[in-house]
PDB file of N, CA and C in Angstrom:
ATOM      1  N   UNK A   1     -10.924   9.849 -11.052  1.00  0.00           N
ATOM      2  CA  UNK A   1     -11.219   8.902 -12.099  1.00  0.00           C
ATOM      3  C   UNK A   1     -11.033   9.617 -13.439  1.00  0.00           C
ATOM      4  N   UNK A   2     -10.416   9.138 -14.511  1.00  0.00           N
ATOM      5  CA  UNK A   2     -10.095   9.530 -15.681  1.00  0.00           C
ATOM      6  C   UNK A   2     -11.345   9.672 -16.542  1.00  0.00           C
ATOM      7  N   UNK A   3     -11.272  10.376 -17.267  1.00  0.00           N
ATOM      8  CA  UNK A   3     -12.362  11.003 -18.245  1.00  0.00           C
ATOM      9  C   UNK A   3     -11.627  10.809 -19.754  1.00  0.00           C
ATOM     10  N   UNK A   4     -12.643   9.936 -20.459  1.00  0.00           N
ATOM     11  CA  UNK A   4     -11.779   9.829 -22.194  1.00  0.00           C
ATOM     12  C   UNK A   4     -13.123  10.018 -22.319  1.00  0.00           C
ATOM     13  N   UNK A   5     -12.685  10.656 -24.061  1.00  0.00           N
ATOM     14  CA  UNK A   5     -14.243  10.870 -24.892  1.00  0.00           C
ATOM     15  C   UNK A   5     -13.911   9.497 -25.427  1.00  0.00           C
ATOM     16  N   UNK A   6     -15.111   9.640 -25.879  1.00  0.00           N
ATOM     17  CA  UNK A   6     -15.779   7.816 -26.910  1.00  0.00           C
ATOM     18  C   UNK A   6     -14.987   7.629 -28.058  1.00  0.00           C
ATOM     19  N   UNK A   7     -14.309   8.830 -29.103  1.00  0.00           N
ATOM     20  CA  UNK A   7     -14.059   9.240 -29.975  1.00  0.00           C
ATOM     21  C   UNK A   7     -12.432   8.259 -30.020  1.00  0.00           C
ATOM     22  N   UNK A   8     -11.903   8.848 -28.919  1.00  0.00           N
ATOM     23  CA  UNK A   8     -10.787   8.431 -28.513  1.00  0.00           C
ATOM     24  C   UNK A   8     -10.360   6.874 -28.180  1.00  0.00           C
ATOM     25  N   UNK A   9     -11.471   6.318 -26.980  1.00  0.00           N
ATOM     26  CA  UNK A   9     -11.780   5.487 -26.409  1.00  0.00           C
ATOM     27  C   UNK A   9     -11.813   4.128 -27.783  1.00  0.00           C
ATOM     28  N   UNK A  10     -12.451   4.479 -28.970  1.00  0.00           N
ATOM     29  CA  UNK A  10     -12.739   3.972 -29.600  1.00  0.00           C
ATOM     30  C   UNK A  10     -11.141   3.501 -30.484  1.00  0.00           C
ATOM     31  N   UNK A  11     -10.927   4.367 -31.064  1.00  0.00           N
ATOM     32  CA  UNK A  11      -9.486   4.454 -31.430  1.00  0.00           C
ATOM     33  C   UNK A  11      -8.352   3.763 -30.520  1.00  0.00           C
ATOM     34  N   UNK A  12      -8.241   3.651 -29.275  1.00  0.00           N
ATOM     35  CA  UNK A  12      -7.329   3.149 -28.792  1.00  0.00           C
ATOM     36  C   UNK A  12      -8.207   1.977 -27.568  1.00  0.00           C
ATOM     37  N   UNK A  13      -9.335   1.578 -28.182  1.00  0.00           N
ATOM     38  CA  UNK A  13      -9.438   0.259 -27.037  1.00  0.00           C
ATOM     39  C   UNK A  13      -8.933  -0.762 -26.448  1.00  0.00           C
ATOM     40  N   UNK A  14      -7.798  -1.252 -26.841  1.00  0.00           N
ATOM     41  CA  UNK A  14      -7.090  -2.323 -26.532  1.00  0.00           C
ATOM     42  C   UNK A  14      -6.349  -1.895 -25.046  1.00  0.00           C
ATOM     43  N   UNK A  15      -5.701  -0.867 -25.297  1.00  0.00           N
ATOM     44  CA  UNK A  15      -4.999   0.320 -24.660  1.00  0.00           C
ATOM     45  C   UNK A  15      -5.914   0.538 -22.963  1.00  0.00           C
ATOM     46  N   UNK A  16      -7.348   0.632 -23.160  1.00  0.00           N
ATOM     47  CA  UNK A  16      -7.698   1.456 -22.226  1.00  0.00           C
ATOM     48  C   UNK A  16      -8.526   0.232 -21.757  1.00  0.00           C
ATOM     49  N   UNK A  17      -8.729  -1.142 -22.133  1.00  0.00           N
ATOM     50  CA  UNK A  17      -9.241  -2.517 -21.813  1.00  0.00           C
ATOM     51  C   UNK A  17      -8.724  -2.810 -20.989  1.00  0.00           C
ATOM     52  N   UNK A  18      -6.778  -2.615 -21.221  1.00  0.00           N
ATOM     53  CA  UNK A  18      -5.829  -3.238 -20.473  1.00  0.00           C
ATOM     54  C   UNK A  18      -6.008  -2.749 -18.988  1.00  0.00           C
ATOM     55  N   UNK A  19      -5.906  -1.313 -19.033  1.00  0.00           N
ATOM     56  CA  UNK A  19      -6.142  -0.749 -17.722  1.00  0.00           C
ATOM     57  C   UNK A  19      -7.224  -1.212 -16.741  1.00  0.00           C
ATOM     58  N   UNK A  20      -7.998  -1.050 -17.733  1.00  0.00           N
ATOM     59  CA  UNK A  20      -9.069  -1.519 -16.687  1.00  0.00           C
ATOM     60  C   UNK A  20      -9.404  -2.999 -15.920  1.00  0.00           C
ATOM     61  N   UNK A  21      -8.613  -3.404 -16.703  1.00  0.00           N
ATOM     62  CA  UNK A  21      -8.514  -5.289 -16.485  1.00  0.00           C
ATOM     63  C   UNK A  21      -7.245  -5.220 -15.053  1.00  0.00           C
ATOM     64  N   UNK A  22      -6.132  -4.103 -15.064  1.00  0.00           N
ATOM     65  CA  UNK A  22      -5.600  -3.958 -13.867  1.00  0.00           C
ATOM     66  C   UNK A  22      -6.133  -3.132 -12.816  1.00  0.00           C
ATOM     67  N   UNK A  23      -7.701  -2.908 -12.923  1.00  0.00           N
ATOM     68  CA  UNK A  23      -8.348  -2.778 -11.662  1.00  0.00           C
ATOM     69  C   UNK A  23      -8.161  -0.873 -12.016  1.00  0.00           C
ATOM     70  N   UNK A  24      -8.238  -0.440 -13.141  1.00  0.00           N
ATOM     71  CA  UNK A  24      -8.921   0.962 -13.494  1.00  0.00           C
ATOM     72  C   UNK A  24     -10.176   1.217 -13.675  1.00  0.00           C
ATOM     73  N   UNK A  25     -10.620   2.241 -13.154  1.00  0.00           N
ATOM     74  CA  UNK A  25     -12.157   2.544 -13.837  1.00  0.00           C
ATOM     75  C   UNK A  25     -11.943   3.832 -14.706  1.00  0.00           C
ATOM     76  N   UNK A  26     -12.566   4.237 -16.070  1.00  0.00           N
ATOM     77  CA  UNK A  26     -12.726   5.288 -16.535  1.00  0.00           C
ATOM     78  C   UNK A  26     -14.364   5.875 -16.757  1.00  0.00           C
ATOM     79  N   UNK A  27     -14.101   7.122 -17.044  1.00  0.00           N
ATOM     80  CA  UNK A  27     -15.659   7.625 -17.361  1.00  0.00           C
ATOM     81  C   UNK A  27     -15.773   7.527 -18.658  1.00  0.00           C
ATOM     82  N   UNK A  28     -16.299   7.207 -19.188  1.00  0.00           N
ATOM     83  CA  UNK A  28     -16.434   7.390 -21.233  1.00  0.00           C
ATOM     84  C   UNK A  28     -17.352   8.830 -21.337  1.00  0.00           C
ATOM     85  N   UNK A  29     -17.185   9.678 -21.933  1.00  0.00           N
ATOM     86  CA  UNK A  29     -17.890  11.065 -22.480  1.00  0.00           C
ATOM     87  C   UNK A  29     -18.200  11.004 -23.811  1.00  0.00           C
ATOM     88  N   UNK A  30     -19.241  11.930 -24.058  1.00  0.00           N
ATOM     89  CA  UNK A  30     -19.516  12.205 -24.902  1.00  0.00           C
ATOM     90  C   UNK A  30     -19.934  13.614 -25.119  1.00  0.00           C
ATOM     91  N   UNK A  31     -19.058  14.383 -26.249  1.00  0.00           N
ATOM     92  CA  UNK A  31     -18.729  15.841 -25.820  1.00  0.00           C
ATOM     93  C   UNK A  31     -18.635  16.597 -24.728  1.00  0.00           C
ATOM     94  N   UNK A  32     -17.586  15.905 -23.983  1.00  0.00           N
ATOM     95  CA  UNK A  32     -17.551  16.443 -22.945  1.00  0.00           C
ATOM     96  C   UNK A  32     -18.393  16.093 -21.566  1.00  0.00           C
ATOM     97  N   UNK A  33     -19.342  15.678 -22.365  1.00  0.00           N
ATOM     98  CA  UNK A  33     -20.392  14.986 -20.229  1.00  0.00           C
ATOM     99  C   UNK A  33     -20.281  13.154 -20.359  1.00  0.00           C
ATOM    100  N   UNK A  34     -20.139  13.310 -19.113  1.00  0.00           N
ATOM    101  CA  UNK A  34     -20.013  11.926 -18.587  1.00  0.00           C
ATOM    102  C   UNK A  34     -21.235  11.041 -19.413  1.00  0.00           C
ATOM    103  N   UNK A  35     -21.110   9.571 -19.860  1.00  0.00           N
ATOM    104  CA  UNK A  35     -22.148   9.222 -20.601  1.00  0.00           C
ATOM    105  C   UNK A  35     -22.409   7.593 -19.720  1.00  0.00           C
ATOM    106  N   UNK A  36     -21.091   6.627 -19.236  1.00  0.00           N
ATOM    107  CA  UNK A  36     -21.208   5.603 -18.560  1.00  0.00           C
ATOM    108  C   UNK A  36     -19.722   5.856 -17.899  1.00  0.00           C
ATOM    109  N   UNK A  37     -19.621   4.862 -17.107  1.00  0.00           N
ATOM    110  CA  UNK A  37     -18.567   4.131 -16.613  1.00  0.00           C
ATOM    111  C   UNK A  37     -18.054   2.734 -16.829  1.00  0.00           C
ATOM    112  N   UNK A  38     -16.828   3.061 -17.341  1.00  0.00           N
ATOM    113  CA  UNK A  38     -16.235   1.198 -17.555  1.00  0.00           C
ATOM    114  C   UNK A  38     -15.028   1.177 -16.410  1.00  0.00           C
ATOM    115  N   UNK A  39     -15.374  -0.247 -15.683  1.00  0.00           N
ATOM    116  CA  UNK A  39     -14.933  -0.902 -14.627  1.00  0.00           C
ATOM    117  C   UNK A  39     -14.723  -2.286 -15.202  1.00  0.00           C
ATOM    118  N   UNK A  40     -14.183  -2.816 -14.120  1.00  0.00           N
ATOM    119  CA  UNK A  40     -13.682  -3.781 -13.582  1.00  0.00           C
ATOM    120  C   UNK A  40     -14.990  -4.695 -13.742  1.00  0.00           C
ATOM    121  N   UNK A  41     -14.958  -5.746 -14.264  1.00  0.00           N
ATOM    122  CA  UNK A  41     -16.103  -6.974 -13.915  1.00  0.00           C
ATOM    123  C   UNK A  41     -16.839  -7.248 -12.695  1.00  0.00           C
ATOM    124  N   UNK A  42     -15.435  -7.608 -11.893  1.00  0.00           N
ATOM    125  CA  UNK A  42     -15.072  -8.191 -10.478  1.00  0.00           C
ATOM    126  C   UNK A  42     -14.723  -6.981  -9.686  1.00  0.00           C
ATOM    127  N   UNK A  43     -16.054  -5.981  -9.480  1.00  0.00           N
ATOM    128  CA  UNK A  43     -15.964  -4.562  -8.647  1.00  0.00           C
ATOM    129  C   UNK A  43     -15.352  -4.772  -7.093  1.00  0.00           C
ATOM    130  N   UNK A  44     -14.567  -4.679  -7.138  1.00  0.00           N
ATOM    131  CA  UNK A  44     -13.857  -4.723  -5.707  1.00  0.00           C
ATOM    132  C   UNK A  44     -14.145  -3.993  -4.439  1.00  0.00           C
ATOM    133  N   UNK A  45     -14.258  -2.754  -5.167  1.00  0.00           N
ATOM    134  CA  UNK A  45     -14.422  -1.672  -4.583  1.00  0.00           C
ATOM    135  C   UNK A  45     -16.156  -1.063  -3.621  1.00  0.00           C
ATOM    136  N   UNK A  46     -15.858  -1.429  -2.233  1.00  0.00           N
ATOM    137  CA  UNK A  46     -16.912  -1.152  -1.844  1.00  0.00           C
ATOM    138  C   UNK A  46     -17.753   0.004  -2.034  1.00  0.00           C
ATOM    139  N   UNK A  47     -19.238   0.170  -1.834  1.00  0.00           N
ATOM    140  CA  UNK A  47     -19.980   0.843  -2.550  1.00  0.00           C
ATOM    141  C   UNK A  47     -19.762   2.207  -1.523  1.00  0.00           C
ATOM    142  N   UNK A  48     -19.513   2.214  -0.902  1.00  0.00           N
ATOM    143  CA  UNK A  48     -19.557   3.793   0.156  1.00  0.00           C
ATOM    144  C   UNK A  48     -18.449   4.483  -0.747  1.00  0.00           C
ATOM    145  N   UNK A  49     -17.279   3.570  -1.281  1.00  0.00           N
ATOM    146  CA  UNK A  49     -16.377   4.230  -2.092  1.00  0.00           C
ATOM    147  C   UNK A  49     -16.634   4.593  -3.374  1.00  0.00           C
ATOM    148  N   UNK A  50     -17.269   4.038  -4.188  1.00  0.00           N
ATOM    149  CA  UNK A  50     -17.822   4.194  -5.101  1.00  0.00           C
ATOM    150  C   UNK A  50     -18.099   5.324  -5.040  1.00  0.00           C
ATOM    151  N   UNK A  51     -19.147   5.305  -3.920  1.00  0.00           N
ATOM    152  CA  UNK A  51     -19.828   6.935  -4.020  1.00  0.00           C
ATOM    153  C   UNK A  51     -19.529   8.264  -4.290  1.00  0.00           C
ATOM    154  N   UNK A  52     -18.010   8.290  -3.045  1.00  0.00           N
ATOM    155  CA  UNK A  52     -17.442   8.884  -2.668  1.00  0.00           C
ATOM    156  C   UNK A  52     -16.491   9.713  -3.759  1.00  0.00           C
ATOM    157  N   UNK A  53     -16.441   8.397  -4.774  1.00  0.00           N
ATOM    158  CA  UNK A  53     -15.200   8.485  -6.233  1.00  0.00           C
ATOM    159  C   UNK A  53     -16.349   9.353  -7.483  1.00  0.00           C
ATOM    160  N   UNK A  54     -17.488   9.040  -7.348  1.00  0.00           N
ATOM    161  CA  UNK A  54     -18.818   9.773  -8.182  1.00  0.00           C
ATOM    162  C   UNK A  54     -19.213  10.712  -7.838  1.00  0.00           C
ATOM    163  N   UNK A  55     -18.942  11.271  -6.029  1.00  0.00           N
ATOM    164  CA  UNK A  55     -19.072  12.578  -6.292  1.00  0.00           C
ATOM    165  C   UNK A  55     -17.770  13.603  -6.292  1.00  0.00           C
ATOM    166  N   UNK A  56     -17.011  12.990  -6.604  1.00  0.00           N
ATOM    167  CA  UNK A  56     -15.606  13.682  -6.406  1.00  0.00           C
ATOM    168  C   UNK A  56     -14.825  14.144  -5.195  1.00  0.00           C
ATOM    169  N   UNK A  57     -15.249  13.209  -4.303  1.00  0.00           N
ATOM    170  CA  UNK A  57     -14.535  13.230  -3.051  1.00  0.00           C
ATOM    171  C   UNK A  57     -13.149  13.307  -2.718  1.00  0.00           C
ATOM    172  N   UNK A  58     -13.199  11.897  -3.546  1.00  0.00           N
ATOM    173  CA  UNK A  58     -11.859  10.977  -3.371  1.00  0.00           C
ATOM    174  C   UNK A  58     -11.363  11.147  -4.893  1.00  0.00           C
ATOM    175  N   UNK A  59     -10.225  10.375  -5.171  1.00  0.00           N
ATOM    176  CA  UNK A  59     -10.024  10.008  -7.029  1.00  0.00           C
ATOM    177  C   UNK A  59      -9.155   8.646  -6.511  1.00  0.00           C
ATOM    178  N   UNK A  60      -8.707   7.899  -7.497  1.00  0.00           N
ATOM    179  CA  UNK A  60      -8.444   6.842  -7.395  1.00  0.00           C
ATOM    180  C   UNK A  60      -7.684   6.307  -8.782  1.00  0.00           C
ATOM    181  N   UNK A  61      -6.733   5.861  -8.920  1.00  0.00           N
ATOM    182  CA  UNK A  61      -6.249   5.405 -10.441  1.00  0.00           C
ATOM    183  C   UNK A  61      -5.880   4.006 -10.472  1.00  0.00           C
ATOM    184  N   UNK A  62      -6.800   2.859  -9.565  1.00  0.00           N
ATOM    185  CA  UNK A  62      -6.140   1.725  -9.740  1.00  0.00           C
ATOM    186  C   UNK A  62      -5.422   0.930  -9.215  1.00  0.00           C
ATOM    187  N   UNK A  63      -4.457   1.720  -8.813  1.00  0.00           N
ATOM    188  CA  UNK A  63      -3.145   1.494  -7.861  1.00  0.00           C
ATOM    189  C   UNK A  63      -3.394   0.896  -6.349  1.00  0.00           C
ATOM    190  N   UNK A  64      -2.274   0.192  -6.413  1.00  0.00           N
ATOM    191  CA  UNK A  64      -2.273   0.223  -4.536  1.00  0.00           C
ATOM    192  C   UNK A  64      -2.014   1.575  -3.927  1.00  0.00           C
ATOM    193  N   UNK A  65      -2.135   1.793  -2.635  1.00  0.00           N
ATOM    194  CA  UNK A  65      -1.765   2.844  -2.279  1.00  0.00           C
ATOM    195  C   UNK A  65      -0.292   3.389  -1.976  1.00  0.00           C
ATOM    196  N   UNK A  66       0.071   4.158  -1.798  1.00  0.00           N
ATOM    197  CA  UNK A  66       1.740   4.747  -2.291  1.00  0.00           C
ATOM    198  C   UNK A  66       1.906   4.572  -0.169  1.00  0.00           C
ATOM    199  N   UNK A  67       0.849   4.955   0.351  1.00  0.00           N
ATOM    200  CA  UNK A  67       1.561   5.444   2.059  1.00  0.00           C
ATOM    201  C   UNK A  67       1.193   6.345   2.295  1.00  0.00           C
ATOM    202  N   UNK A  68       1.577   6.634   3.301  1.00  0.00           N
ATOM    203  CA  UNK A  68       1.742   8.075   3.844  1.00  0.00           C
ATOM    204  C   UNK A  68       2.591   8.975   3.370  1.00  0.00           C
ATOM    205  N   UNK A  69       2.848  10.173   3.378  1.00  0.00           N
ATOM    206  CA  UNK A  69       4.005  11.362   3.343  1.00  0.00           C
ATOM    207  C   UNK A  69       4.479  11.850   4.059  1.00  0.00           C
ATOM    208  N   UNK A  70       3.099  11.694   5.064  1.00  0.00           N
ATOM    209  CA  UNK A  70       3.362  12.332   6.314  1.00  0.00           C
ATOM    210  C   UNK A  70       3.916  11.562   7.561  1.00  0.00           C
ATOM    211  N   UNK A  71       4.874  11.777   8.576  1.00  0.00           N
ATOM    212  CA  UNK A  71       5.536  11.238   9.553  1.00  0.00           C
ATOM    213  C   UNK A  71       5.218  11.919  10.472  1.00  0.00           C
ATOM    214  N   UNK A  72       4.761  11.293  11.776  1.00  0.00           N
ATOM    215  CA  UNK A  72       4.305  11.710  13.389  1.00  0.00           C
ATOM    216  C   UNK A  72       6.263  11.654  13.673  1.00  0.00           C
ATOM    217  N   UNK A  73       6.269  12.752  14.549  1.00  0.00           N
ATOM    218  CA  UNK A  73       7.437  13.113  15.285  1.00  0.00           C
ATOM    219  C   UNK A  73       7.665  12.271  16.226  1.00  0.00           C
ATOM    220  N   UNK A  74       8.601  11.913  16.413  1.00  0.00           N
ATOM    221  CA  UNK A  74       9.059  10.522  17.675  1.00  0.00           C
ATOM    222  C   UNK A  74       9.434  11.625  19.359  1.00  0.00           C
ATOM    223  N   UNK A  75       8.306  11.878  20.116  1.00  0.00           N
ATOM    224  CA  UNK A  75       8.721  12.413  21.434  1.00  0.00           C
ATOM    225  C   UNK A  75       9.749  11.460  22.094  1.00  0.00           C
ATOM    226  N   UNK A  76      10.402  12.531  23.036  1.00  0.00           N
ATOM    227  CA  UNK A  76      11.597  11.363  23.840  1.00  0.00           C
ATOM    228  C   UNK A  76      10.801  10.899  24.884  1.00  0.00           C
ATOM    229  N   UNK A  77      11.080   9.498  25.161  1.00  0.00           N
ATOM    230  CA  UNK A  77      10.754   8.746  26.619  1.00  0.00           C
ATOM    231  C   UNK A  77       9.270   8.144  25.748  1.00  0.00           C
ATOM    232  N   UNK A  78       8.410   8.344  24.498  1.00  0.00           N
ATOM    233  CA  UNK A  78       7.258   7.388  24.154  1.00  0.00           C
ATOM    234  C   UNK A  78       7.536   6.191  23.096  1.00  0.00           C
ATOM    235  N   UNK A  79       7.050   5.399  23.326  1.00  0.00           N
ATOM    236  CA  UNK A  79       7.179   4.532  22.641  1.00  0.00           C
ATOM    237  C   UNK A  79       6.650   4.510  21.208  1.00  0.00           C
ATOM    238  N   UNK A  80       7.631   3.631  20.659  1.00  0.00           N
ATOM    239  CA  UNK A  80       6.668   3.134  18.895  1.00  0.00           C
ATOM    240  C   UNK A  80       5.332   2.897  19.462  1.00  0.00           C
ATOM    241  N   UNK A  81       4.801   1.952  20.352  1.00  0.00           N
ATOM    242  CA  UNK A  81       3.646   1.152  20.349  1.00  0.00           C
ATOM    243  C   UNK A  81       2.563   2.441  20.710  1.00  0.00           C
ATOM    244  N   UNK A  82       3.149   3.196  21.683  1.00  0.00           N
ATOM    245  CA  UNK A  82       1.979   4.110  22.208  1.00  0.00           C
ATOM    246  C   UNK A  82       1.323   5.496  21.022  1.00  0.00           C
ATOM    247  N   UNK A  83       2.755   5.302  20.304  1.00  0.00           N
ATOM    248  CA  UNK A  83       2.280   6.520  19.069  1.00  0.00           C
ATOM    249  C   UNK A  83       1.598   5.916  18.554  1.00  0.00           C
ATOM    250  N   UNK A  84       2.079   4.646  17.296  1.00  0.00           N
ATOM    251  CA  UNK A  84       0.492   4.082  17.228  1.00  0.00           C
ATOM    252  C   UNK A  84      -0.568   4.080  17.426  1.00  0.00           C
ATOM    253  N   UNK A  85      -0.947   4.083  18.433  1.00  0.00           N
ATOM    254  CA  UNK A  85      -1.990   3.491  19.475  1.00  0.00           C
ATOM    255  C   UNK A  85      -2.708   5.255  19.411  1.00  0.00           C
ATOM    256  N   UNK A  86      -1.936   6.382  19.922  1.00  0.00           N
ATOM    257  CA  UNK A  86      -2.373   7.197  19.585  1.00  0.00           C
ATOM    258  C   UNK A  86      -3.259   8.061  18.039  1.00  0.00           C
ATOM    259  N   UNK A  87      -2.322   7.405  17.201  1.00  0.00           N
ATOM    260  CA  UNK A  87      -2.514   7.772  16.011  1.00  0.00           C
ATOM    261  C   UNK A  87      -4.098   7.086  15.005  1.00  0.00           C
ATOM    262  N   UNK A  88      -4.379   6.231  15.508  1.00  0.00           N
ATOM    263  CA  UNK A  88      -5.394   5.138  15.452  1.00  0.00           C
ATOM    264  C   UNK A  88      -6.359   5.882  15.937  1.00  0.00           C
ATOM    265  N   UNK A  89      -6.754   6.424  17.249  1.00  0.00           N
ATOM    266  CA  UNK A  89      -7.800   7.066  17.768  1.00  0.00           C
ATOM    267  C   UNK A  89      -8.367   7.795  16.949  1.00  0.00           C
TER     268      UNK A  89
END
């Protein structure tokens, strides 16, 4: 989650409204320490995630998610369905 000071925040609000209206959250600071959080109205985001994003688990910018990077190797003689099926477990 992005970190702007107030200073800034203030100066370019229109800017950092927009984002957040496309489903951004930022931290607002003040010299440097976290002071609130501005979100989304309509919090989407379930609360286990939340959590997870507050203690710096996870990070998150908004976005849908991009995928994977990573690709499971195709053995000979298994199927699409059974890798799946494996990969799920």
């Amino acid at each position: 989650m992005e970190q702007v000071g107030i200073r800034k925040m203030k100066t370019s609000l229109s800017h950092y409204i927009k984002r957040v209206k496309q489903g951004e959250s930022l931290i607002i600071t003040e010299r440097g320490r976290p002071v609130t959080r501005l979100m989304p109205a309509e919090n989407k985001i379930p609360p286990n995630i939340t959590a997870m994003l507050d203690k710096g688990l996870a990070s998150w910018a908004g976005g849908k998610p991009l995928g994977a990077n990573k690709y499971l190797p195709v053995q000979k003689g298994r199927s699409i369905a059974s890798i799946v099926e494996e990969a799920r477990r």
